[in-house]
PDB file of N, CA and C in Angstrom:
ATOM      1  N   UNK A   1     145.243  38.837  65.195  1.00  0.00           N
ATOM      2  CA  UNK A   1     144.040  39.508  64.764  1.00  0.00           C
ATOM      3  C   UNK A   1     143.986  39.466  63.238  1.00  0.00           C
ATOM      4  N   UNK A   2     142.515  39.089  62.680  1.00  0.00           N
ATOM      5  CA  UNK A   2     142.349  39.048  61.331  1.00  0.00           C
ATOM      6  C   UNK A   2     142.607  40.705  61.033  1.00  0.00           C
ATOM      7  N   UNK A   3     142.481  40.377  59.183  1.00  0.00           N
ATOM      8  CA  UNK A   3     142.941  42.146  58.807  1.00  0.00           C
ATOM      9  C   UNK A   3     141.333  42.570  59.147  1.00  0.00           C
ATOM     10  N   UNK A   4     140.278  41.934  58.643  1.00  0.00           N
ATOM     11  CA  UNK A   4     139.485  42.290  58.822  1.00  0.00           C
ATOM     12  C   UNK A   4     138.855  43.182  59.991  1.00  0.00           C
ATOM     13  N   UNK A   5     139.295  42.448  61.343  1.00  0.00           N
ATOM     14  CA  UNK A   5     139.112  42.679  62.218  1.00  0.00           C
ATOM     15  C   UNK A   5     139.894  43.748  63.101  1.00  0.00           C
ATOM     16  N   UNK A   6     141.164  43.783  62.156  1.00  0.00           N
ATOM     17  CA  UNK A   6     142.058  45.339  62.035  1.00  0.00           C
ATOM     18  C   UNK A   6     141.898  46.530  61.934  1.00  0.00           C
ATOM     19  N   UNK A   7     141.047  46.196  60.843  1.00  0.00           N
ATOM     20  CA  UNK A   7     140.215  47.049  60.207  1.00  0.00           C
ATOM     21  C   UNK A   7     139.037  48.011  60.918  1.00  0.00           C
ATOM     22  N   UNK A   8     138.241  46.749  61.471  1.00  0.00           N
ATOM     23  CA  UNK A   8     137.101  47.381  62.367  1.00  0.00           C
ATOM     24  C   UNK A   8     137.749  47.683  63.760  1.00  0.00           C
ATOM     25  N   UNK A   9     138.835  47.744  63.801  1.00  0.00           N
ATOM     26  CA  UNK A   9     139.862  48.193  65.221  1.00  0.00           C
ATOM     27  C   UNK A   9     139.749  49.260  64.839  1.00  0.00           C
ATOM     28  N   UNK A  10     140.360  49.904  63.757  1.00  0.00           N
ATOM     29  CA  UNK A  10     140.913  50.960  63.195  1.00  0.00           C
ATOM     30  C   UNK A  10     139.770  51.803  63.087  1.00  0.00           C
ATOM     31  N   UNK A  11     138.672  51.500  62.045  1.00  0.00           N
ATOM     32  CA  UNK A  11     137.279  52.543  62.056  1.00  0.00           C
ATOM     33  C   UNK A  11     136.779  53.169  63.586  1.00  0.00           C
ATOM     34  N   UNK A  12     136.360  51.594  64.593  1.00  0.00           N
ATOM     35  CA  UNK A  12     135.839  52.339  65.686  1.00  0.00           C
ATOM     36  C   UNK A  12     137.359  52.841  66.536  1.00  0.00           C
ATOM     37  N   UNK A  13     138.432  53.296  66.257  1.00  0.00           N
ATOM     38  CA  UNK A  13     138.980  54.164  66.383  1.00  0.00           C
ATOM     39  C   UNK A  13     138.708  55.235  66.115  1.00  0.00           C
ATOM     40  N   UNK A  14     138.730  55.451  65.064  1.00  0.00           N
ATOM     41  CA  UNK A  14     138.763  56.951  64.124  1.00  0.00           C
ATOM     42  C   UNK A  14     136.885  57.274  64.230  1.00  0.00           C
ATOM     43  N   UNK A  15     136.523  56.194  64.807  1.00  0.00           N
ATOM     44  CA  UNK A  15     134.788  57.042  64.835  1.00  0.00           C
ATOM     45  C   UNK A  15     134.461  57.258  66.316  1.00  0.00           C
ATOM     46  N   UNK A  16     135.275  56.893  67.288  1.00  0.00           N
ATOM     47  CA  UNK A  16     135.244  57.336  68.406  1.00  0.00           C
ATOM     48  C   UNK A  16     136.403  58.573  68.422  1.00  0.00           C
ATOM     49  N   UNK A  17     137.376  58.874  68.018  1.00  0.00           N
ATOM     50  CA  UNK A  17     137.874  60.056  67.921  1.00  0.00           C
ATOM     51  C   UNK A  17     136.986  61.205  66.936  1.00  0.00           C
ATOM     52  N   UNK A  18     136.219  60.849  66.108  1.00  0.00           N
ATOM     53  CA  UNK A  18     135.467  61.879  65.175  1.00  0.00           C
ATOM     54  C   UNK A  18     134.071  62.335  66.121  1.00  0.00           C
ATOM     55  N   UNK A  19     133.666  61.320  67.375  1.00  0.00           N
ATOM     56  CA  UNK A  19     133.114  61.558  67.841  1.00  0.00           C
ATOM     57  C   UNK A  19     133.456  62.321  68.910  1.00  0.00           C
ATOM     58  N   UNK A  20     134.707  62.387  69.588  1.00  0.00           N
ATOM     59  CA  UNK A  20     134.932  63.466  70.669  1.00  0.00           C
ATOM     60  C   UNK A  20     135.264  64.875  70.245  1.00  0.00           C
ATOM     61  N   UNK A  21     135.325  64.883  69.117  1.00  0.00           N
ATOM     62  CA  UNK A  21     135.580  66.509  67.972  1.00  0.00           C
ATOM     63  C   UNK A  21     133.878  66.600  68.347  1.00  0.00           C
ATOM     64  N   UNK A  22     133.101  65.549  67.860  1.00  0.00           N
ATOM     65  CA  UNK A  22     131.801  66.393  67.340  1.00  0.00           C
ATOM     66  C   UNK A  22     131.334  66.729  69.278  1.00  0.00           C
ATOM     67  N   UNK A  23     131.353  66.267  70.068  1.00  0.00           N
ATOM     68  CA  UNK A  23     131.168  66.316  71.189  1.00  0.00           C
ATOM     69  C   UNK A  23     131.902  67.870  71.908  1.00  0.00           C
ATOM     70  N   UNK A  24     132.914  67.934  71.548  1.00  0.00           N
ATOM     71  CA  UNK A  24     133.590  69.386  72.362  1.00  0.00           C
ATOM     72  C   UNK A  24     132.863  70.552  71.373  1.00  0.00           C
ATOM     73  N   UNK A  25     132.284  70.230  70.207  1.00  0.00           N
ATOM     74  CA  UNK A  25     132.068  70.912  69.574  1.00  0.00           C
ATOM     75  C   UNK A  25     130.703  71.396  70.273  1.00  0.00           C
ATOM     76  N   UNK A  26     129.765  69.882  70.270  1.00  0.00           N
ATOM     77  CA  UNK A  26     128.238  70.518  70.741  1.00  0.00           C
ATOM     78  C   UNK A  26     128.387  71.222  72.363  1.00  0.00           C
ATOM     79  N   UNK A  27     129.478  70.666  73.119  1.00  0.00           N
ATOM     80  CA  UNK A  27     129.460  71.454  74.267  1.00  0.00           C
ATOM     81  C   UNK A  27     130.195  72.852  74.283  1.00  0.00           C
ATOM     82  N   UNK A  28     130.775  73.470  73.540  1.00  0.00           N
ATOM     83  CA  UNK A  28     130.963  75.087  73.069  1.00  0.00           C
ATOM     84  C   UNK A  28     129.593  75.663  72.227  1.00  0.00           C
ATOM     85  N   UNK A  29     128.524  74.940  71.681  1.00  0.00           N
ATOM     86  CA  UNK A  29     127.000  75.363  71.289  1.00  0.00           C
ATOM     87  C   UNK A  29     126.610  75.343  72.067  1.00  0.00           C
ATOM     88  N   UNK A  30     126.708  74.654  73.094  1.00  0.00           N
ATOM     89  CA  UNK A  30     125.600  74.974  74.718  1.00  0.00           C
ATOM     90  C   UNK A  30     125.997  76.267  75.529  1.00  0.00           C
ATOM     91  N   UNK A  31     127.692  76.437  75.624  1.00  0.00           N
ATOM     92  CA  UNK A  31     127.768  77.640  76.207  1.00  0.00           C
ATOM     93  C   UNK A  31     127.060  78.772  75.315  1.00  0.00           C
ATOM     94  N   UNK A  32     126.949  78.814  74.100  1.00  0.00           N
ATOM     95  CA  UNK A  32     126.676  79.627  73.307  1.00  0.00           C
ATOM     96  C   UNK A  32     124.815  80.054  73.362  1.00  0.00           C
ATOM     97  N   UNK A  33     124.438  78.833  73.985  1.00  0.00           N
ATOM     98  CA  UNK A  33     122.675  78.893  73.429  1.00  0.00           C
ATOM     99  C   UNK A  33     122.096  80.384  74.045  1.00  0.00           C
ATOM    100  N   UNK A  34     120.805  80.408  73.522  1.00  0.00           N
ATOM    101  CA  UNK A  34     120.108  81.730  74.054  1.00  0.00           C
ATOM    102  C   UNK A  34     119.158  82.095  74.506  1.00  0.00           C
ATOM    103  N   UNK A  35     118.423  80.375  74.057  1.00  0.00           N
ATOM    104  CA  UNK A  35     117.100  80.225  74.782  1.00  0.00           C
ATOM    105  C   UNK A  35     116.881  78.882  75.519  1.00  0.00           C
ATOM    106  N   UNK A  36     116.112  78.726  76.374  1.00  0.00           N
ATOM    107  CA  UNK A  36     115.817  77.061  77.000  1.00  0.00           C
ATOM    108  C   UNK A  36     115.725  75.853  75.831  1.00  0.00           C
ATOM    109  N   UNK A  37     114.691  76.640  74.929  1.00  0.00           N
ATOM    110  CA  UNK A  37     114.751  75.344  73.809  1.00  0.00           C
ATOM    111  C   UNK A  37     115.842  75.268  73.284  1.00  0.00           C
ATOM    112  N   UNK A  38     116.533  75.631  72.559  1.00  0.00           N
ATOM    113  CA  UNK A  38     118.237  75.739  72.680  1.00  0.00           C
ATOM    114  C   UNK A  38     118.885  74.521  73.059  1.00  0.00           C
ATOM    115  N   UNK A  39     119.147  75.266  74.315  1.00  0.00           N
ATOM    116  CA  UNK A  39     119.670  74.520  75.617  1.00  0.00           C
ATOM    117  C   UNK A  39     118.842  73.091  75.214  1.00  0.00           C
ATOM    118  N   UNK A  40     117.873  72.991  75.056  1.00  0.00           N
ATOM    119  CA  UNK A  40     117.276  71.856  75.391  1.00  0.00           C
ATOM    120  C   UNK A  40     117.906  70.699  74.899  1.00  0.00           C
ATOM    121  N   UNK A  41     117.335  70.940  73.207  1.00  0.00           N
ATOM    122  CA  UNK A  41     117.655  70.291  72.118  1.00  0.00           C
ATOM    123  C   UNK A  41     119.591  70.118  71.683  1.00  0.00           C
ATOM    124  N   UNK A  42     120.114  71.292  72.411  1.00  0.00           N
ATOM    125  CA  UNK A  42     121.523  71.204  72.168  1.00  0.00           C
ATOM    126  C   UNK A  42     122.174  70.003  73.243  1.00  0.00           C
ATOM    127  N   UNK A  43     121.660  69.439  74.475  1.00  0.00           N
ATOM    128  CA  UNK A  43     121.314  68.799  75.431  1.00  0.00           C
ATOM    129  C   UNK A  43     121.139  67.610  74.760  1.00  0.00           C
ATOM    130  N   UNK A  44     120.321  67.483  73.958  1.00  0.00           N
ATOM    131  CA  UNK A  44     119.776  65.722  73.697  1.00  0.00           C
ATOM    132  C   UNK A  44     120.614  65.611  72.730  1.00  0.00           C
ATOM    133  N   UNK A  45     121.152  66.265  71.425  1.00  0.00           N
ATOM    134  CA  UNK A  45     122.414  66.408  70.910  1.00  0.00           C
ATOM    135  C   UNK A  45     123.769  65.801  71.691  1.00  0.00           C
ATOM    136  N   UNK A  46     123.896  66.386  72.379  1.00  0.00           N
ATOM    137  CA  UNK A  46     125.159  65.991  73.117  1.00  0.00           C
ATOM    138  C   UNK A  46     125.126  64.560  73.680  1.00  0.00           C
ATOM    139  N   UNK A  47     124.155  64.786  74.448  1.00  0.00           N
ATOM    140  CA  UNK A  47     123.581  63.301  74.953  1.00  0.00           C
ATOM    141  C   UNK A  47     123.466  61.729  74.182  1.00  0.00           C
ATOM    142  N   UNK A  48     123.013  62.440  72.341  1.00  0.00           N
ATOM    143  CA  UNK A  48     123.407  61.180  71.781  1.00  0.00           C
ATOM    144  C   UNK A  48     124.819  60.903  71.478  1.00  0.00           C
ATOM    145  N   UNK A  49     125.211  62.066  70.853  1.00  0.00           N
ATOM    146  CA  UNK A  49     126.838  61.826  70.488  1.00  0.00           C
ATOM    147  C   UNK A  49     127.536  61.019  71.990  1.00  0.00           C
ATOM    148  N   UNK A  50     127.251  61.285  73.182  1.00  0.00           N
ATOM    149  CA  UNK A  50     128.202  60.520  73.953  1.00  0.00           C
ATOM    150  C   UNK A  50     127.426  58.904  74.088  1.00  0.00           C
ATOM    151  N   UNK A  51     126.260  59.105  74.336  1.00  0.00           N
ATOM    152  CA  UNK A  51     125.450  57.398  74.275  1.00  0.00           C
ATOM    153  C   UNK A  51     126.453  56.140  72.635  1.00  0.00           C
ATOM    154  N   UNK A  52     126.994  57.050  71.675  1.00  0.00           N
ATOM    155  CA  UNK A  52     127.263  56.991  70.061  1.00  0.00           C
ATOM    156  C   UNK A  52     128.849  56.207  70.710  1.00  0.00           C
ATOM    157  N   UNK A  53     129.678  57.349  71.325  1.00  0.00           N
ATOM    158  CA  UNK A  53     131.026  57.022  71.390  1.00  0.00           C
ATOM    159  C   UNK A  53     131.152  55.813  72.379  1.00  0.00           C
ATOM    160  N   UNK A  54     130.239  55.648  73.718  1.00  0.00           N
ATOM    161  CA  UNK A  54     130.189  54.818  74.522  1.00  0.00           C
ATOM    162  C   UNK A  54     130.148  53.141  73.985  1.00  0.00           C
ATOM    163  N   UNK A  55     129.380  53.023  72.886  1.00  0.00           N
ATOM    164  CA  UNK A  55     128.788  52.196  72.164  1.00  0.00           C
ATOM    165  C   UNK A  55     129.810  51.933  71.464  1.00  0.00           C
ATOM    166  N   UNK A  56     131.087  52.835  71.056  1.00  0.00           N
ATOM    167  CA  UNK A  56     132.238  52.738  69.818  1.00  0.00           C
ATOM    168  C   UNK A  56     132.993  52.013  71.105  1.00  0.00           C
ATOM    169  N   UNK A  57     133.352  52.629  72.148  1.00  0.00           N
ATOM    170  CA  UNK A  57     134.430  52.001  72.959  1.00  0.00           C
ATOM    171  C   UNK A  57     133.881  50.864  73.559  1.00  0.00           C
ATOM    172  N   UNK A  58     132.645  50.456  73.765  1.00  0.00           N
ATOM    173  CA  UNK A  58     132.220  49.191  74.557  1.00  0.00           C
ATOM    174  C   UNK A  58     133.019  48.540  73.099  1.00  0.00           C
ATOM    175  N   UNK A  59     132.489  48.425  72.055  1.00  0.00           N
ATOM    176  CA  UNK A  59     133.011  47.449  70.889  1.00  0.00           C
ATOM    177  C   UNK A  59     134.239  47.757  70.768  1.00  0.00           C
ATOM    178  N   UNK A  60     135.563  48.259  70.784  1.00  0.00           N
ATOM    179  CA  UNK A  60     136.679  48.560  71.005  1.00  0.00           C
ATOM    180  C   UNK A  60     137.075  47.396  72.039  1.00  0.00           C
ATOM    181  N   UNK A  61     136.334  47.507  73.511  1.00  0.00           N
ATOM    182  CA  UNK A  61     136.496  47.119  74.521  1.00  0.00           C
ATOM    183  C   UNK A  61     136.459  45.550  74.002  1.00  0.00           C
ATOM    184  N   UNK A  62     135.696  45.220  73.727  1.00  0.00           N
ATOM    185  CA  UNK A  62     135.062  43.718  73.031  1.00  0.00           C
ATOM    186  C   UNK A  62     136.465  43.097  72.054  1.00  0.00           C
ATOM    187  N   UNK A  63     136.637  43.570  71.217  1.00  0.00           N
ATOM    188  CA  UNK A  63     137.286  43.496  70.169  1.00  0.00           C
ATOM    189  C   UNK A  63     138.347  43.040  70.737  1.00  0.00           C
ATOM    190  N   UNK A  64     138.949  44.075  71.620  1.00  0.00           N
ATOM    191  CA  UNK A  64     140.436  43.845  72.587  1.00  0.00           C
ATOM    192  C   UNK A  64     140.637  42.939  73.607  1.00  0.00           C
ATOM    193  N   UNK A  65     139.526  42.439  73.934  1.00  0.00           N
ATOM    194  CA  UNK A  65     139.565  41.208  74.768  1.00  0.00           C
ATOM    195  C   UNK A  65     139.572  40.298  74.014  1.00  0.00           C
ATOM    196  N   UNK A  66     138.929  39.988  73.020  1.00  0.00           N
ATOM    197  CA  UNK A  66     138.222  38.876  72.116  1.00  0.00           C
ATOM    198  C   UNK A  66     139.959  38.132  71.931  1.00  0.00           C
ATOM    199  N   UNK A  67     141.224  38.891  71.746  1.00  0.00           N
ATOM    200  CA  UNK A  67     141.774  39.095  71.106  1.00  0.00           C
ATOM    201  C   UNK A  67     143.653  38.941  71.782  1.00  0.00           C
ATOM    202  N   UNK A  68     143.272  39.548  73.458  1.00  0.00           N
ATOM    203  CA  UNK A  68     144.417  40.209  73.694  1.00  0.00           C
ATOM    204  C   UNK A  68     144.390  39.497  75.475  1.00  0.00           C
ATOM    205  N   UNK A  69     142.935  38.959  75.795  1.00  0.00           N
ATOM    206  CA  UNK A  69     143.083  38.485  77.676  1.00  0.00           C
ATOM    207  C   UNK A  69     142.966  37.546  77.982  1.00  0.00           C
ATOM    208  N   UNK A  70     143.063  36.561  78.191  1.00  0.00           N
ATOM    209  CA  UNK A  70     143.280  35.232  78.425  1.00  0.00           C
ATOM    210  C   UNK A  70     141.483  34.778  78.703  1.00  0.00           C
ATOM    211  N   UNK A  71     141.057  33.959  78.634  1.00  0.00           N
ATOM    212  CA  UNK A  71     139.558  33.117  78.689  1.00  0.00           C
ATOM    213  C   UNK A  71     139.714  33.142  80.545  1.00  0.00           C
TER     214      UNK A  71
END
């Protein structure tokens, strides 16, 4: 593996781990909400942060094949 490509190992590491902090985080604001809109918007919140990390590990996923499984 190039360093380069070490590199972008390493980030969507650390941005898929920064993303499961921000994720446990928005799901302790949902137990917390007080109204439907709330709830709502705390909902599509959450919803992107995991659509965000999915997107970090598909390219993780990519990266590690590109790299590590036979053709």
């Amino acid at each position: 593996m190039m360093s380069e490509e070490l590199l972008t190992f390493a980030a969507l590491g650390t941005k898929a781990t920064n993303l499961d902090l921000q994720i446990k985080m928005k799901q302790m604001d949902i137990k917390e909400a007080k109204t439907q809109d709330e709830l709502y918007e705390l909902s599509c919140q959450l919803i992107s942060l995991v659509e965000e990390k999915t997107r970090c590990i598909y390219n993780i996923m990519e990266l590690t094949q590109k790299h590590f499984l036979p053709n």
